[in-house]
C-alpha atoms as a PDB file:
ATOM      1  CA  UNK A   1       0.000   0.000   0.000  1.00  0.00           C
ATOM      2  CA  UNK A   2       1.415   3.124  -0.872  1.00  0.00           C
ATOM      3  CA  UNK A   3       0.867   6.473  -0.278  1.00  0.00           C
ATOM      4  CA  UNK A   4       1.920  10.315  -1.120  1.00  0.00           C
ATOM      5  CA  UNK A   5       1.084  13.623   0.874  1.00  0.00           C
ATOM      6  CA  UNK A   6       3.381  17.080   0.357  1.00  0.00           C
ATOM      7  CA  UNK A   7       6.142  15.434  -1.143  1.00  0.00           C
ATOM      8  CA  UNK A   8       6.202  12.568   1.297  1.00  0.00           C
ATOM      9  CA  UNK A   9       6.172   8.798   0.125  1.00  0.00           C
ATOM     10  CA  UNK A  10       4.394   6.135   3.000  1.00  0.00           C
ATOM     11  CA  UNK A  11       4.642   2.156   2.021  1.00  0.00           C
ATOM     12  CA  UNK A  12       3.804  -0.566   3.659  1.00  0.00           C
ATOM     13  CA  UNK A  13       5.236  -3.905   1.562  1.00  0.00           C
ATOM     14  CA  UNK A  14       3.491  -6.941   1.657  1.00  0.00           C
ATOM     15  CA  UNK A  15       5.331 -10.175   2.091  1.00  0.00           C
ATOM     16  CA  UNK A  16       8.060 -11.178  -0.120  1.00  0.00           C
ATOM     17  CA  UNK A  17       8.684  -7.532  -1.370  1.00  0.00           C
ATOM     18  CA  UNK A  18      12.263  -6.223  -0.769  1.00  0.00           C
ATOM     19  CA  UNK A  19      12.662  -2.489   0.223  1.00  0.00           C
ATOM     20  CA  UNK A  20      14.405  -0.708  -2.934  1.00  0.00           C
ATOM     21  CA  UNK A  21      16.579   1.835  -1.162  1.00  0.00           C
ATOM     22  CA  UNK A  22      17.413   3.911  -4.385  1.00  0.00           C
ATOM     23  CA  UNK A  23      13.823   4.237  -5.276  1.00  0.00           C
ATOM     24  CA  UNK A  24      13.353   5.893  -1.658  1.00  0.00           C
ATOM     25  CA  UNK A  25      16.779   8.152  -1.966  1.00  0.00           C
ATOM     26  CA  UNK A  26      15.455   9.176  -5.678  1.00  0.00           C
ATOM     27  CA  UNK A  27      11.959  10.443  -4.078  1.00  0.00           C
ATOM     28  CA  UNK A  28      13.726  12.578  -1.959  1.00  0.00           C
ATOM     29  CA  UNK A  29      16.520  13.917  -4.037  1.00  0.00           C
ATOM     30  CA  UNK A  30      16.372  17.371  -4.902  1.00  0.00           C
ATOM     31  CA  UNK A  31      18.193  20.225  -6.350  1.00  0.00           C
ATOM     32  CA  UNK A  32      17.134  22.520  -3.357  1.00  0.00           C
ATOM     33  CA  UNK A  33      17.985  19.770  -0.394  1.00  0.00           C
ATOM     34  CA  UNK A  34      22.142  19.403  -0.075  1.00  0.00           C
ATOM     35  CA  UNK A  35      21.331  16.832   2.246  1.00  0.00           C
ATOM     36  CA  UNK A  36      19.958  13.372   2.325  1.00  0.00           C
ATOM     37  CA  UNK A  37      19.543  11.196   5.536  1.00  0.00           C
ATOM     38  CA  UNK A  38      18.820   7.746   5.642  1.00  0.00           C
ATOM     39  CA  UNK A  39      18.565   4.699   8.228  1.00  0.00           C
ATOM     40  CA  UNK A  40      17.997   1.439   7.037  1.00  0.00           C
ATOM     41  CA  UNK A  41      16.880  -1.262   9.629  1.00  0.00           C
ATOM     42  CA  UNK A  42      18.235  -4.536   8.898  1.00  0.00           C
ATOM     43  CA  UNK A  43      17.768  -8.370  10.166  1.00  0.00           C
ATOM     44  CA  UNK A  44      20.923  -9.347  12.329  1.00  0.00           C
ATOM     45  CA  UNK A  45      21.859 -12.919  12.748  1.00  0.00           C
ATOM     46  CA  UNK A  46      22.085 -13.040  16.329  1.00  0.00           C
ATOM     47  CA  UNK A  47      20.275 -11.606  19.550  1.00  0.00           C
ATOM     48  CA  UNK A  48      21.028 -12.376  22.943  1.00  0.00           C
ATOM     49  CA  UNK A  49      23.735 -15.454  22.263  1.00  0.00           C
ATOM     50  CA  UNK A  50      20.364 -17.000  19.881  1.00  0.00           C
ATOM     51  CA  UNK A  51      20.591 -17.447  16.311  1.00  0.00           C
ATOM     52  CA  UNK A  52      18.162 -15.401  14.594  1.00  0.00           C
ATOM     53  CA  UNK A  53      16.989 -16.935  10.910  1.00  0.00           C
ATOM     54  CA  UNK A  54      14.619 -13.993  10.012  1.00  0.00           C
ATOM     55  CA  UNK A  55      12.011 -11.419  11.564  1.00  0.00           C
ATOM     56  CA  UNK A  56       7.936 -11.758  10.505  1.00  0.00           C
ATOM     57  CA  UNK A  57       6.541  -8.272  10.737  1.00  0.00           C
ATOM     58  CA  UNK A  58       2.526  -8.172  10.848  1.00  0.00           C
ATOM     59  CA  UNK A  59       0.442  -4.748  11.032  1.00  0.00           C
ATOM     60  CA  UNK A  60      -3.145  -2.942  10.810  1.00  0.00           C
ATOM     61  CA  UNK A  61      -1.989  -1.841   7.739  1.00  0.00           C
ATOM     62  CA  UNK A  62      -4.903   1.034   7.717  1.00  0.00           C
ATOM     63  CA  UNK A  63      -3.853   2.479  10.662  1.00  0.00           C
ATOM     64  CA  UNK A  64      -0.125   2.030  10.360  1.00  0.00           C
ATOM     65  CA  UNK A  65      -0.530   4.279   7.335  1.00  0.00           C
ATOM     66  CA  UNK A  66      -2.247   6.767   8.916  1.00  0.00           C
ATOM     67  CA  UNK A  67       0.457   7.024  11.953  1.00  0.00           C
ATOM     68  CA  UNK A  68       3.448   6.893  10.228  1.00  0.00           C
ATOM     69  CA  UNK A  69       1.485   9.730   7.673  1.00  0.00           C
ATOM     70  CA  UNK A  70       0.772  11.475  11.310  1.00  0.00           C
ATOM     71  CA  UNK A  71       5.172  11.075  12.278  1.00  0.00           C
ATOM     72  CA  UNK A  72       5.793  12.851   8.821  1.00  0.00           C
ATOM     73  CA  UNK A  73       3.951  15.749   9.533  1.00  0.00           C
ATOM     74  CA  UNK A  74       5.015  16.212  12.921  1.00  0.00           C
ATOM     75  CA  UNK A  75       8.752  15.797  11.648  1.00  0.00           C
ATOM     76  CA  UNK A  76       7.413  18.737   9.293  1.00  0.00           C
ATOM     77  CA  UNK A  77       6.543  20.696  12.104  1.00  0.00           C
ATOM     78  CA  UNK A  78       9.538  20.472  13.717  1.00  0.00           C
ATOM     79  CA  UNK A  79      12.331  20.558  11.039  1.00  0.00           C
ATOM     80  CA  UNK A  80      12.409  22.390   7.497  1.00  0.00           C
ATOM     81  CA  UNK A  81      12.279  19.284   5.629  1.00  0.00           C
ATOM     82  CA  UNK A  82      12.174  18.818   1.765  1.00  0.00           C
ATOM     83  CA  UNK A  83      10.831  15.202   0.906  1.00  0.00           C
ATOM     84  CA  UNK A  84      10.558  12.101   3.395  1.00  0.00           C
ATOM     85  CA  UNK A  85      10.008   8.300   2.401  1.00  0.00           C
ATOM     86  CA  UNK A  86       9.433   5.371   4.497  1.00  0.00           C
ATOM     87  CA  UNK A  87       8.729   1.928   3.924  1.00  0.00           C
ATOM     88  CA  UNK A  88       7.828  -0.894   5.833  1.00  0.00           C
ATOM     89  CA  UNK A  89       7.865  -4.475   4.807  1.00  0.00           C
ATOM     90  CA  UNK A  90       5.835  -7.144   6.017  1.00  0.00           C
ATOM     91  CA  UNK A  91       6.161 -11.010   6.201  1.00  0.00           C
ATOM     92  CA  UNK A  92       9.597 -12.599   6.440  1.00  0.00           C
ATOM     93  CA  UNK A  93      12.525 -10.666   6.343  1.00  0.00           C
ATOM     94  CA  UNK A  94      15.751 -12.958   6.083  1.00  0.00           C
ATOM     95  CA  UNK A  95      18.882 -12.073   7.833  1.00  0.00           C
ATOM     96  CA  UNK A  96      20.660  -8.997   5.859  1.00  0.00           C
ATOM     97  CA  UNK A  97      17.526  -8.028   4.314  1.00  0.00           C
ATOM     98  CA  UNK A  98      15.974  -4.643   5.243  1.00  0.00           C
ATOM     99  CA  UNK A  99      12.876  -3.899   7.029  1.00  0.00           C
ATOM    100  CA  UNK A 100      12.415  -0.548   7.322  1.00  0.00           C
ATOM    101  CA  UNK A 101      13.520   2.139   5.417  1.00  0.00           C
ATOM    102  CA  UNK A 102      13.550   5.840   5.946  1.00  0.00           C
ATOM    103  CA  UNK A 103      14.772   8.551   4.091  1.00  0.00           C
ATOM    104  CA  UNK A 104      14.644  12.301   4.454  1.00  0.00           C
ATOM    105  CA  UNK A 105      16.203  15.259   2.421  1.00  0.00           C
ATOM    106  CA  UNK A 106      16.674  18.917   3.744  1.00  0.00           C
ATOM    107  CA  UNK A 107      18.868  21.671   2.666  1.00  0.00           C
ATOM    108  CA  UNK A 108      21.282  21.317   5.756  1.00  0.00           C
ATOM    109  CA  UNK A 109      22.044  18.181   7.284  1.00  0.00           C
ATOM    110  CA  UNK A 110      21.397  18.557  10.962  1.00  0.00           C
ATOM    111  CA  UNK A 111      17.221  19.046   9.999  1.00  0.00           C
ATOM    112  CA  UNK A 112      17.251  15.864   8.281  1.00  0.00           C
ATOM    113  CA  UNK A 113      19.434  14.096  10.574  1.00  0.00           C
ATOM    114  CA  UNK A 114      17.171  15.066  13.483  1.00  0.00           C
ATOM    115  CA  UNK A 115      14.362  14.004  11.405  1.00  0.00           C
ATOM    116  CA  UNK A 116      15.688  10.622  10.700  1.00  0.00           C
ATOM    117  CA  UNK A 117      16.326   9.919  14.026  1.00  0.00           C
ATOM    118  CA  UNK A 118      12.834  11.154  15.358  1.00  0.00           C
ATOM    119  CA  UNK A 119      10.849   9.199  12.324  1.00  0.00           C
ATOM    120  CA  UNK A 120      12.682   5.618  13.391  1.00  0.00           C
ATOM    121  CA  UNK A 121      11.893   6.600  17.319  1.00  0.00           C
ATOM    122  CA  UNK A 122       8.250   7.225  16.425  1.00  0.00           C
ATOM    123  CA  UNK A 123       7.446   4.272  14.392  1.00  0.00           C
ATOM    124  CA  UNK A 124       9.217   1.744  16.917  1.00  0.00           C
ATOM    125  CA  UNK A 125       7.218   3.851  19.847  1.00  0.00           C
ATOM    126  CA  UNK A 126       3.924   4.244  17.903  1.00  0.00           C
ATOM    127  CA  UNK A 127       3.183   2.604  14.534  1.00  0.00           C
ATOM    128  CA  UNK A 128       0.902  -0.780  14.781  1.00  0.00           C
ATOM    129  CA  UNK A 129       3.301  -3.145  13.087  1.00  0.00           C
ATOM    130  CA  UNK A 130       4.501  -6.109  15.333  1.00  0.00           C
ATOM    131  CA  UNK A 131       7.573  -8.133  15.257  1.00  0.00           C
ATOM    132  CA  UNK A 132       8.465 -11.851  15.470  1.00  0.00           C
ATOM    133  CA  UNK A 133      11.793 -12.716  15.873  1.00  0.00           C
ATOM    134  CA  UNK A 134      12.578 -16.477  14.830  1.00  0.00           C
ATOM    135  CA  UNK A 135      15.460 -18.636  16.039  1.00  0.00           C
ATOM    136  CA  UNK A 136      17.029 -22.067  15.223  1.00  0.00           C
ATOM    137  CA  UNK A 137      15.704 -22.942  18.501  1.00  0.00           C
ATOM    138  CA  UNK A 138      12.438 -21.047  18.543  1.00  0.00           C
ATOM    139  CA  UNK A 139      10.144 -17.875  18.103  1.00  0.00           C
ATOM    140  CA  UNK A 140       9.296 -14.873  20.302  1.00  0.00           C
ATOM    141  CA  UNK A 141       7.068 -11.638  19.877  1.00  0.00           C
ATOM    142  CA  UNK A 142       8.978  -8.921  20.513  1.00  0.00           C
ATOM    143  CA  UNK A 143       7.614  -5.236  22.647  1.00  0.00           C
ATOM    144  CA  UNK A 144      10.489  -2.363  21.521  1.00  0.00           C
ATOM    145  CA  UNK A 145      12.056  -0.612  23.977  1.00  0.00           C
ATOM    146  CA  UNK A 146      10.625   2.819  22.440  1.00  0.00           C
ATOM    147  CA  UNK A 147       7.059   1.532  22.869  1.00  0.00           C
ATOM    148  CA  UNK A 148       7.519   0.350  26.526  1.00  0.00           C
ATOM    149  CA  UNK A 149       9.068   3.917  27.003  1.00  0.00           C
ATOM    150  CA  UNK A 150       6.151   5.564  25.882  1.00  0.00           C
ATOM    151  CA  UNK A 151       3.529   3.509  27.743  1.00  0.00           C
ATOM    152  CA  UNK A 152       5.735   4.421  30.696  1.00  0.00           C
ATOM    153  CA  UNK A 153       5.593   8.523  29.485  1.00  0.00           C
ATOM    154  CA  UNK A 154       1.543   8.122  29.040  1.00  0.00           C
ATOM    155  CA  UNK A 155       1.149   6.513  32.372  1.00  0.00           C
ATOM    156  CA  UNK A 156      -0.931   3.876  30.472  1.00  0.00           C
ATOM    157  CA  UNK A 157      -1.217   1.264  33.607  1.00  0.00           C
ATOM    158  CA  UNK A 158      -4.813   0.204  32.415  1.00  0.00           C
ATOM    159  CA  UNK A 159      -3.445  -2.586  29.840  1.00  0.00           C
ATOM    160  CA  UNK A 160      -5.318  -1.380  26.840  1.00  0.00           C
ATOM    161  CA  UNK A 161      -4.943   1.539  24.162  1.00  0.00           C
ATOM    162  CA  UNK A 162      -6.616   4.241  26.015  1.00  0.00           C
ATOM    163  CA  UNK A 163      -5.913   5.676  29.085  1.00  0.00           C
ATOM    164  CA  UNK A 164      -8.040   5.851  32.497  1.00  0.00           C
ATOM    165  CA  UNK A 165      -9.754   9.429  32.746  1.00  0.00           C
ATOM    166  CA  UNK A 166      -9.584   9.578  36.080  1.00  0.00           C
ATOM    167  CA  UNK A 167      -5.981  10.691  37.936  1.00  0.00           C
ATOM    168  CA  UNK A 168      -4.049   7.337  39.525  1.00  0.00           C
ATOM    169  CA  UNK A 169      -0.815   7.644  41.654  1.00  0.00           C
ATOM    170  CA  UNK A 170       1.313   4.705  40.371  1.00  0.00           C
ATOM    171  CA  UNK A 171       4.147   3.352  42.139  1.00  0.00           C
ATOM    172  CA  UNK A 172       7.144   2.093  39.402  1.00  0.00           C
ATOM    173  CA  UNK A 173      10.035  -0.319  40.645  1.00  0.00           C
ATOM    174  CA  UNK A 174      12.502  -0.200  38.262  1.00  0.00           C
ATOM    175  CA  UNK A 175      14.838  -3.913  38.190  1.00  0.00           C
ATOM    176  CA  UNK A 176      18.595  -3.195  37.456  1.00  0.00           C
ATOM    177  CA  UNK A 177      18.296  -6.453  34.856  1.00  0.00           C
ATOM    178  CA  UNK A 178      17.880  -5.240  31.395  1.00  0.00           C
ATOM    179  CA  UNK A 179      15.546  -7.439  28.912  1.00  0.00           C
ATOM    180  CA  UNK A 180      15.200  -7.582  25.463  1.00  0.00           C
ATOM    181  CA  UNK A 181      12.307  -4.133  25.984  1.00  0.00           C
ATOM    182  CA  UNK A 182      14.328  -2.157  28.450  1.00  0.00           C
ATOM    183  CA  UNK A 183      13.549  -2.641  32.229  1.00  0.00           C
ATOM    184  CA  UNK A 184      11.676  -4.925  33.630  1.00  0.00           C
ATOM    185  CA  UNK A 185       9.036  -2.643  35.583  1.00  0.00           C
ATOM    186  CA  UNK A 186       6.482  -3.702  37.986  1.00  0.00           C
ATOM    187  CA  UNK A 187       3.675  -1.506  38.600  1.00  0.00           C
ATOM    188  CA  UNK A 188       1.967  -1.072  41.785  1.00  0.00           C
ATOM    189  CA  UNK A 189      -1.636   0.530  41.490  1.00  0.00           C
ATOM    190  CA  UNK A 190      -3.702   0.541  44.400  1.00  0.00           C
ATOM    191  CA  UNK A 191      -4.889  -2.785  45.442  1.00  0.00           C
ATOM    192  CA  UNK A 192      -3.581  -5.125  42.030  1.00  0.00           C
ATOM    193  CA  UNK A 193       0.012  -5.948  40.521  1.00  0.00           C
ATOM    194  CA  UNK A 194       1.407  -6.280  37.374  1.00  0.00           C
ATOM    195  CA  UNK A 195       4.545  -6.888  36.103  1.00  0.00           C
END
């Protein structure tokens, strides 16, 4: 599924399409922007001491869309930006191969660099597209960091996609053991647990 707002190029690839990187840099080349920034995301062969065979990405693909439309404009508003284009694929992605792609030009560097940077934080924090990663030895659904961070920063303790209307004092324990998503945290609220 593809899409184009204000110079801005949003895919989502369905299985078994690889991410053509010079297609993206070519949207976003421009006589005006003497910079381009990129970040490619890439499957790695190992994680954690476990060999990894490939990633399967699944998404809303709707809504993903629609958010990582909603990151480009908000990396609009806060850079001057000349032409942005990310892709996403979905299905299997083999060791080496990439995922995600984003590219953004600008006429200095530091906007687009900033951009780049903010676009990939967003989408790992935000964008409905989940990720399984799949070892010799077995398979695992994997929570990034970024999102766990922003549950944390919308003081989402209720479980679901909307927050509680009413105020709640939480109590956070933080463990010193990192995980594959960041910190284990254990949440006290009121009378229940979870961790």
């Amino acid at each position: 599924m593809a899409e184009t707002d204000n110079n801005d190029l949003v895919e989502i690839l369905e299985e078994n399409f690889p991410i053509d990187l010079v297609k993206y840099i070519n949207h976003v080349k421009a006589t005006q922007a003497g910079a381009i920034s990129t970040f490619s995301g890439t499957t790695r062969d190992t994680f954690d001491g476990k060999t990894v065979l490939e990633l399967r990405y699944e998404a809303y693909v709707p809504m993903a869309v629609r958010c990582l439309k909603t990151i480009c404009l908000s990396a609009r508003s806060s850079w001057i930006l000349h032409s942005i284009a990310i892709a996403h694929r979905l299905g299997s992605v083999p060791v080496g191969e990439t995922s995600v792609f984003i590219a953004v030009s600008s006429v200095h560097r530091a906007d687009s660099l900033d951009a780049c940077k903010f676009m990939i934080d967003e989408l790992k924090a935000s964008v409905p597209i989940w990720k399984k990663e799949v070892y010799t030895n077995g398979e695992v659904w994997k929570e990034n960091s970024e999102f766990m961070d922003r549950r944390m920063e919308l003081g989402n303790t209720g479980g679901g996609c909307c927050r509680r209307k009413e105020k709640v004092e939480v109590e956070v324990e933080v463990e010193d053991r990192k995980s594959c998503c960041g910190s284990k945290v254990k949440v006290n609220n009121g009378d229940s647990e979870t961790s």
